[in-house]
PDB file of N, CA and C in Angstrom:
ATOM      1  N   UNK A   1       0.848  -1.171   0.000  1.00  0.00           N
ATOM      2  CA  UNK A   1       0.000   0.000   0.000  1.00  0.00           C
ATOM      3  C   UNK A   1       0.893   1.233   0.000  1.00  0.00           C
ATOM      4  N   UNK A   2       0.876   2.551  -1.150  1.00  0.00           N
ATOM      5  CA  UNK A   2       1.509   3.015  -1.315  1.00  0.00           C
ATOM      6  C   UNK A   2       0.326   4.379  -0.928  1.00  0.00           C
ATOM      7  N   UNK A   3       1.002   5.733  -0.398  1.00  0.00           N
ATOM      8  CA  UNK A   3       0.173   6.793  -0.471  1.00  0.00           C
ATOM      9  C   UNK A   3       1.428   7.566  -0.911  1.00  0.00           C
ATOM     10  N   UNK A   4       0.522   9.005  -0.814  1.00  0.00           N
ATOM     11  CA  UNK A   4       1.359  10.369  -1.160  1.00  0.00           C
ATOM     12  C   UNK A   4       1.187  11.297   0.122  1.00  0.00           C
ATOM     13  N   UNK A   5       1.801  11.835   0.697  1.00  0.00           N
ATOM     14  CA  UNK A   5       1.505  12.887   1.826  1.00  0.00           C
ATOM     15  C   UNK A   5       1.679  14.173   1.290  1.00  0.00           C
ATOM     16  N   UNK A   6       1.357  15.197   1.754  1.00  0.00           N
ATOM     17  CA  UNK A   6       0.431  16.134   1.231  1.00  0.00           C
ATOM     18  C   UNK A   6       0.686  17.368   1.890  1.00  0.00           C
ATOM     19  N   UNK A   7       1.631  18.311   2.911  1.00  0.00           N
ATOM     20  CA  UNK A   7       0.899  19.434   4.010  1.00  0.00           C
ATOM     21  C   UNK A   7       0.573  20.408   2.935  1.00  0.00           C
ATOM     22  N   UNK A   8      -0.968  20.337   3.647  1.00  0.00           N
ATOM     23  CA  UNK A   8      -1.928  21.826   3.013  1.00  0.00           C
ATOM     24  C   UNK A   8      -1.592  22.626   4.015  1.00  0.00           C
ATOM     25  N   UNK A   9      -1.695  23.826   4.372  1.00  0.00           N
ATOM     26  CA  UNK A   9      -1.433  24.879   5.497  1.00  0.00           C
ATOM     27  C   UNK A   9      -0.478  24.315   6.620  1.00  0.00           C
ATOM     28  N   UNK A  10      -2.055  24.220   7.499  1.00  0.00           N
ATOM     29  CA  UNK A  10      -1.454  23.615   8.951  1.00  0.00           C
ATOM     30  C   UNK A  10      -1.801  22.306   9.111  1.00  0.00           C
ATOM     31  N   UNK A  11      -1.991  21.474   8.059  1.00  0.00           N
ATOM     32  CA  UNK A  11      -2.639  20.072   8.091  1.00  0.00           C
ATOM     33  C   UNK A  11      -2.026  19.524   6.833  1.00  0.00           C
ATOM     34  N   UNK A  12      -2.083  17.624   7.384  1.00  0.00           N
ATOM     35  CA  UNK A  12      -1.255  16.723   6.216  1.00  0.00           C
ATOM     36  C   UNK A  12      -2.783  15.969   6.111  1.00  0.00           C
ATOM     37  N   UNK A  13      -2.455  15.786   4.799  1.00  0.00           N
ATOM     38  CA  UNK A  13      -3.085  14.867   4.063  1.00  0.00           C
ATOM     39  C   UNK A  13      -2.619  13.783   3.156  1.00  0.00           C
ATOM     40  N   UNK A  14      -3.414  12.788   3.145  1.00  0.00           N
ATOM     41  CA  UNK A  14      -2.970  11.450   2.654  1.00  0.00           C
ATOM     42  C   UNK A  14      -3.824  10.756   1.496  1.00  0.00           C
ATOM     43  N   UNK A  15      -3.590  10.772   0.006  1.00  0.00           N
ATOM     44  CA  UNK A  15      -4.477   9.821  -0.796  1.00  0.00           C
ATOM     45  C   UNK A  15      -3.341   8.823  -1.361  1.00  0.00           C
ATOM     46  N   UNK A  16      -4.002   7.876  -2.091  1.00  0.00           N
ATOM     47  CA  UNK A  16      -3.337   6.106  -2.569  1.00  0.00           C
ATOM     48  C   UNK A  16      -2.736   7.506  -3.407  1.00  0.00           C
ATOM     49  N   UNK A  17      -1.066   7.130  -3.675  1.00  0.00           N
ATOM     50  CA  UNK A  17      -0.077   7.623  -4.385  1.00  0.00           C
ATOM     51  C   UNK A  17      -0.390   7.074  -5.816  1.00  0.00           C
ATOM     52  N   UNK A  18      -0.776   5.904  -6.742  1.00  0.00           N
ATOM     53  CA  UNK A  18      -1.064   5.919  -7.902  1.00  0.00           C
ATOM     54  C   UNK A  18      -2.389   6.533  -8.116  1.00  0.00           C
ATOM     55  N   UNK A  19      -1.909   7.270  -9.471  1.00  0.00           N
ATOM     56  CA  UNK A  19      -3.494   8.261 -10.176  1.00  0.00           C
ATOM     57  C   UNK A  19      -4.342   7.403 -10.210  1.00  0.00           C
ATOM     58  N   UNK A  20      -5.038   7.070 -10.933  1.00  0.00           N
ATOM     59  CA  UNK A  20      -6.316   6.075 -10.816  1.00  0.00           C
ATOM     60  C   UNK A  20      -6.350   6.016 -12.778  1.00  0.00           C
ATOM     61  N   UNK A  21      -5.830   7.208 -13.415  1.00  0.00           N
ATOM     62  CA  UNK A  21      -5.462   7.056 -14.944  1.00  0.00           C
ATOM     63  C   UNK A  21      -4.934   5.788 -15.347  1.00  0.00           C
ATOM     64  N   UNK A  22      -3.354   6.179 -15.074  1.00  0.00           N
ATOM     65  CA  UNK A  22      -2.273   5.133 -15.694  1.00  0.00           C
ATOM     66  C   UNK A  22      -1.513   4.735 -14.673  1.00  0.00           C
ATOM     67  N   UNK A  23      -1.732   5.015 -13.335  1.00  0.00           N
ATOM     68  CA  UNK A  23      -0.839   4.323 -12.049  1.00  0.00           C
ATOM     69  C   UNK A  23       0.322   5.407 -12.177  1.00  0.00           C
ATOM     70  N   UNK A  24       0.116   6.798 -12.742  1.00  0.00           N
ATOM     71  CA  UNK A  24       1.830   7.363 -12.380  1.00  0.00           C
ATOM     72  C   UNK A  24       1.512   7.809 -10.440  1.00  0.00           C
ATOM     73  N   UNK A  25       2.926   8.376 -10.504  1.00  0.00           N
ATOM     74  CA  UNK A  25       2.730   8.553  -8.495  1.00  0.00           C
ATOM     75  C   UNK A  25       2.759   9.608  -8.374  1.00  0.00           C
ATOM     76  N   UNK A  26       1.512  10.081  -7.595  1.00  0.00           N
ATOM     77  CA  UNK A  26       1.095  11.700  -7.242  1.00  0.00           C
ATOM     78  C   UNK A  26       1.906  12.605  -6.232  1.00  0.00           C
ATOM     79  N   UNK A  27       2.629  11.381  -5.662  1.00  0.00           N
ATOM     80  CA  UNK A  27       3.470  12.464  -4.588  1.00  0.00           C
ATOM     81  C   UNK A  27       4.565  12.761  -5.434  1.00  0.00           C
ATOM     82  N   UNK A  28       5.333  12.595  -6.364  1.00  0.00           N
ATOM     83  CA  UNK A  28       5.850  12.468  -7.449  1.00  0.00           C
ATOM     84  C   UNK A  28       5.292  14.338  -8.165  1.00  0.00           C
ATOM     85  N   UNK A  29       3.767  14.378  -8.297  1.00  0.00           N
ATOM     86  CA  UNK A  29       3.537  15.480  -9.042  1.00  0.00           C
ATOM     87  C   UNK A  29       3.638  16.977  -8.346  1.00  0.00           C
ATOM     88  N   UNK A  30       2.966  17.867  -8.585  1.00  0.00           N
ATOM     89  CA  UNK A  30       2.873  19.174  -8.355  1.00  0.00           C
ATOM     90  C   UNK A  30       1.948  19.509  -7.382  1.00  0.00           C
ATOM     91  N   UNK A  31       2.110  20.335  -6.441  1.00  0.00           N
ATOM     92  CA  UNK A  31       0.827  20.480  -5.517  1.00  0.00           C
ATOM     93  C   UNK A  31       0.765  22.204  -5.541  1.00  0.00           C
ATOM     94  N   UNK A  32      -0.540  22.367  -6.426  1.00  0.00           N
ATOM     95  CA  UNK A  32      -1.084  23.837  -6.393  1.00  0.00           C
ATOM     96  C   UNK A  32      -2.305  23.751  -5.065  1.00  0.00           C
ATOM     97  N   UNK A  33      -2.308  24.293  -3.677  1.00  0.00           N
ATOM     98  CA  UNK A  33      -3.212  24.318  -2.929  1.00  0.00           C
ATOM     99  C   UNK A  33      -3.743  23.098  -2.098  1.00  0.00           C
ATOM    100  N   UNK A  34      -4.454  22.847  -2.943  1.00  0.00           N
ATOM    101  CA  UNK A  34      -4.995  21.278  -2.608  1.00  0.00           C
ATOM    102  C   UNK A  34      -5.108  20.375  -3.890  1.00  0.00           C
ATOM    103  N   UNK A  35      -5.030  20.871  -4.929  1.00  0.00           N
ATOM    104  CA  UNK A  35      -4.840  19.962  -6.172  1.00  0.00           C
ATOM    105  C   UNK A  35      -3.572  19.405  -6.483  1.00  0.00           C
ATOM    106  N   UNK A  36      -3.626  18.155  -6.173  1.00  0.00           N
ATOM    107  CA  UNK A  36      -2.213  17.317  -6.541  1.00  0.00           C
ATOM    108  C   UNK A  36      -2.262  17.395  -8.488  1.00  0.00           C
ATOM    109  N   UNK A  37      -1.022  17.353  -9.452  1.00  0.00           N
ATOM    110  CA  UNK A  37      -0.870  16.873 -11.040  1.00  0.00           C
ATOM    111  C   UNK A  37      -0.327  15.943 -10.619  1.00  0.00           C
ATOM    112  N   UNK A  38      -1.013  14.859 -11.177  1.00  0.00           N
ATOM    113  CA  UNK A  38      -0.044  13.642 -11.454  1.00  0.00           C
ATOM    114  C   UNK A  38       1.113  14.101 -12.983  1.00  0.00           C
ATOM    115  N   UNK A  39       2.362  13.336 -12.477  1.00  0.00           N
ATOM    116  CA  UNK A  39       3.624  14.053 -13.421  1.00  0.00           C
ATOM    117  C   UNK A  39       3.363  13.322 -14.389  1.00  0.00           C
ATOM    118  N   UNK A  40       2.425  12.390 -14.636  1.00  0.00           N
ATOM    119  CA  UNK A  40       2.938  11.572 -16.139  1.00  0.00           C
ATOM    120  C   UNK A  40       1.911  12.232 -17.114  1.00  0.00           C
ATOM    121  N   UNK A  41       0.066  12.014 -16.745  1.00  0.00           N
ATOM    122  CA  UNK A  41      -0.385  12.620 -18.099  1.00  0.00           C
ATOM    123  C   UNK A  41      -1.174  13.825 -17.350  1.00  0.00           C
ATOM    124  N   UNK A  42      -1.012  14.648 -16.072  1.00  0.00           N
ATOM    125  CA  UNK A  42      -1.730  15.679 -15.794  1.00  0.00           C
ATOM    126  C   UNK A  42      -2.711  15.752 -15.345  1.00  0.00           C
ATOM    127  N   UNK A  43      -3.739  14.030 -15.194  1.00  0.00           N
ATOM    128  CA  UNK A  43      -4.710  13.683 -13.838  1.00  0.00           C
ATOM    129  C   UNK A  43      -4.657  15.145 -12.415  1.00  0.00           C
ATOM    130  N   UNK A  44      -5.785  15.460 -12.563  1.00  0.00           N
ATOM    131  CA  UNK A  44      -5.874  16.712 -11.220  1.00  0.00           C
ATOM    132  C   UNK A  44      -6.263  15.669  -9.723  1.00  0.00           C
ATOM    133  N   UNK A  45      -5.658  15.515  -8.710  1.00  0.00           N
ATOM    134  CA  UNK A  45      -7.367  14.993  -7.444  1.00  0.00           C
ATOM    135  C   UNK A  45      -6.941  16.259  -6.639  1.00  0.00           C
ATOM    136  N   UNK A  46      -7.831  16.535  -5.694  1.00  0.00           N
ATOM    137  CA  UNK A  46      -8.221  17.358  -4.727  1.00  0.00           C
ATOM    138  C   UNK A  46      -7.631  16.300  -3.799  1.00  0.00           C
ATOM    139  N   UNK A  47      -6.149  16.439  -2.791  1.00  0.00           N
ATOM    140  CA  UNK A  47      -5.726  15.829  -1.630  1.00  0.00           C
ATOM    141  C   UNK A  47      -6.577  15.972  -0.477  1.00  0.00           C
ATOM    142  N   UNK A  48      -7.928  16.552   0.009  1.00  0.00           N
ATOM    143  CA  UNK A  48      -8.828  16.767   1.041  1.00  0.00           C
ATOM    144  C   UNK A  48      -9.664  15.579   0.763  1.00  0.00           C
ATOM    145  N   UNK A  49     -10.129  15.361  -0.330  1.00  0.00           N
ATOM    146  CA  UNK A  49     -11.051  14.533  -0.906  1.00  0.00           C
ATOM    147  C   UNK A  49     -10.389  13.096  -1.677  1.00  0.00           C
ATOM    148  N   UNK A  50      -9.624  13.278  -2.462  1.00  0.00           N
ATOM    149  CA  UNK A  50      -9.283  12.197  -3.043  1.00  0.00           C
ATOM    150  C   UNK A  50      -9.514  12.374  -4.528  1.00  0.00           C
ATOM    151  N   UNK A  51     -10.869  12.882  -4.579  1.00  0.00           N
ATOM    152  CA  UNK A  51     -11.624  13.172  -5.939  1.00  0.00           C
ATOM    153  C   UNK A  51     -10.530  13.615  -7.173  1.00  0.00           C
ATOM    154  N   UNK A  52     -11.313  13.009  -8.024  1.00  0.00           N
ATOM    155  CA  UNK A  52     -10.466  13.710  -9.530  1.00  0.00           C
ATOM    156  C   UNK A  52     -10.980  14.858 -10.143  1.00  0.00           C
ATOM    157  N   UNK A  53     -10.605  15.621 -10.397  1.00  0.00           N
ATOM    158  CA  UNK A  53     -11.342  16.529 -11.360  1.00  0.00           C
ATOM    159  C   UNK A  53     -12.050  16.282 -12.821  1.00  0.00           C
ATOM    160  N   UNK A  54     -11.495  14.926 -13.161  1.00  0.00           N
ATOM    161  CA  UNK A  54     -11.688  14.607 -14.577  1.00  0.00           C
ATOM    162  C   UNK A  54     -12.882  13.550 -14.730  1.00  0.00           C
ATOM    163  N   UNK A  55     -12.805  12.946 -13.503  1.00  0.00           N
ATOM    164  CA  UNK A  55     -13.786  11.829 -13.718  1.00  0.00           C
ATOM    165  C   UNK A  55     -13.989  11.298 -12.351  1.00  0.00           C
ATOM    166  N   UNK A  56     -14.821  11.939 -11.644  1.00  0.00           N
ATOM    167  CA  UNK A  56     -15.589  11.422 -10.071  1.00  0.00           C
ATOM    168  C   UNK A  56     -15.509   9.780  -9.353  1.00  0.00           C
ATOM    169  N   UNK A  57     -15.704   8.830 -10.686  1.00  0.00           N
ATOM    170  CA  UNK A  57     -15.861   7.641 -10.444  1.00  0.00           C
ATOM    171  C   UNK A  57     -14.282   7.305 -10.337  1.00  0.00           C
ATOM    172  N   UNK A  58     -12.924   7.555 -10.478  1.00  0.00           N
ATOM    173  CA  UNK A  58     -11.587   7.469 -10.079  1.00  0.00           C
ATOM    174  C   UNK A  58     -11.012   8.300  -8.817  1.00  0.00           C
ATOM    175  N   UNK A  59     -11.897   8.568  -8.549  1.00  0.00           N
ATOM    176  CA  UNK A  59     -10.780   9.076  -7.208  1.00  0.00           C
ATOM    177  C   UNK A  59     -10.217   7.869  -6.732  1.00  0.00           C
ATOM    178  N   UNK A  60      -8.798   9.263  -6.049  1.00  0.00           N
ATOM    179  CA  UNK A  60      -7.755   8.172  -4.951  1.00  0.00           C
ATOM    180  C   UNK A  60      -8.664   7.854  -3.912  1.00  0.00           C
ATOM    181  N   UNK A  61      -8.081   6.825  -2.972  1.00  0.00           N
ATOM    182  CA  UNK A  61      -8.343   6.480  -1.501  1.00  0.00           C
ATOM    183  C   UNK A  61      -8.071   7.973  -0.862  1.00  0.00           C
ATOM    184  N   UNK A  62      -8.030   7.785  -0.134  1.00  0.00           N
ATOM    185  CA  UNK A  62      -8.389   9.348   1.303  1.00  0.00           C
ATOM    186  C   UNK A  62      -7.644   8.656   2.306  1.00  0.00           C
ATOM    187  N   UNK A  63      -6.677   8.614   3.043  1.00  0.00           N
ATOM    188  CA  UNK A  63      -6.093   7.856   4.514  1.00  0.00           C
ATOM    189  C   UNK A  63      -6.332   9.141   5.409  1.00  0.00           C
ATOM    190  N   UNK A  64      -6.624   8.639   6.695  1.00  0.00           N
ATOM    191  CA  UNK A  64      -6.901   9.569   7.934  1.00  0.00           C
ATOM    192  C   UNK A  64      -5.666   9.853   8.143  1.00  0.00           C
ATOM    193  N   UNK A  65      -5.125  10.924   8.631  1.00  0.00           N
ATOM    194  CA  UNK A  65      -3.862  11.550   9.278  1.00  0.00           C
ATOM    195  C   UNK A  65      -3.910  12.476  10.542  1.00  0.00           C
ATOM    196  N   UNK A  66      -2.853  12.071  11.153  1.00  0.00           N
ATOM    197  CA  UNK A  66      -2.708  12.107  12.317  1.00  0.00           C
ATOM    198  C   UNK A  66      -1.643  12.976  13.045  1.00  0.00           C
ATOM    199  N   UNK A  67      -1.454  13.919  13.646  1.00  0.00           N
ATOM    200  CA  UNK A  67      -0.046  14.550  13.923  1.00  0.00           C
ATOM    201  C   UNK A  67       0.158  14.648  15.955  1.00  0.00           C
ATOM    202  N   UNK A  68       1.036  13.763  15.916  1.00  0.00           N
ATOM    203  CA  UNK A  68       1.117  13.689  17.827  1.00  0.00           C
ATOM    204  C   UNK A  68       2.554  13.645  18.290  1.00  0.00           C
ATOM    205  N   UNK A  69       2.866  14.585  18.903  1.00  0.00           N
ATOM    206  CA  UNK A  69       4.235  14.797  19.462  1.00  0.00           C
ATOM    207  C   UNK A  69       5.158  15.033  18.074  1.00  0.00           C
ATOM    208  N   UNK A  70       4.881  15.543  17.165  1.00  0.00           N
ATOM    209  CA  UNK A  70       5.725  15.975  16.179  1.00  0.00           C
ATOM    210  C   UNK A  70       6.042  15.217  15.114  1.00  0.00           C
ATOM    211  N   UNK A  71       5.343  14.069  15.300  1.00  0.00           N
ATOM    212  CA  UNK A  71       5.217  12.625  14.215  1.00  0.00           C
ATOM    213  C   UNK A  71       3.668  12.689  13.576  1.00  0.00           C
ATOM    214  N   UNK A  72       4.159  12.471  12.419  1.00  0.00           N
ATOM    215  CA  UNK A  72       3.013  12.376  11.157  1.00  0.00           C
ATOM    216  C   UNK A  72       2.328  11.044  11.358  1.00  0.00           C
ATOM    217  N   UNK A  73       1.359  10.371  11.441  1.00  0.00           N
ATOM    218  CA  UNK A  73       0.712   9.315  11.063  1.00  0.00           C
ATOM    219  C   UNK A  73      -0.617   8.979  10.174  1.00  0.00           C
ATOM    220  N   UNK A  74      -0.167   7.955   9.442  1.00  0.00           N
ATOM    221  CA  UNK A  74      -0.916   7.801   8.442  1.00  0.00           C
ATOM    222  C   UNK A  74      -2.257   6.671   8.638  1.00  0.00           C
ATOM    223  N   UNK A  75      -2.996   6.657   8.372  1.00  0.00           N
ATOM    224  CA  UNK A  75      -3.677   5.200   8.699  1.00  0.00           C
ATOM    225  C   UNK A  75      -4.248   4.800   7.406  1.00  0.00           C
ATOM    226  N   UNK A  76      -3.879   3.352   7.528  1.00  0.00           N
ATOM    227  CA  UNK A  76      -4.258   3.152   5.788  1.00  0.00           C
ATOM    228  C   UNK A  76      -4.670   1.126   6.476  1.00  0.00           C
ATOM    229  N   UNK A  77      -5.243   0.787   5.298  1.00  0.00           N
ATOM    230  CA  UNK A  77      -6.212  -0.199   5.764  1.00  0.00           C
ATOM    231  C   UNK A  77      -5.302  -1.420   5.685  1.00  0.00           C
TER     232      UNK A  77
END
């Protein structure tokens, strides 16, 4: 199980690191705000949500995250 981590502001976020396109890896791409690019063909998701911009029925997974005593945690299934 692979993710991408994410800090938006004052908060991390966590979706499944392959796009849901062609499997490229999103932590890999660009992060404008909250919109991750995947680097291979330009797939958008929203890291809060998971969601794609291109096609609703592909969103990433979403993992809960966690921040305690200065350590990041991820929870993934």
């Amino acid at each position: 199980m692979e993710f991408a981590l994410f800090s938006v502001g004052e908060t991390f976020r966590a979706i499944g690191n392959a796009c849901r396109h062609h499997g490229g890896p999103l932590g890999e791409g660009e992060l404008d705000r909250t919109t991750a690019t995947c680097p291979w063909h330009g797939w958008q998701f929203d890291v809060t949500t998971g969601a794609t911009l291109r096609n609703p029925d592909l969103s990433a997974p979403r993992y809960r995250v966690e921040v305690r005593g200065g350590a990041v945690f991820v929870e993934v299934p």
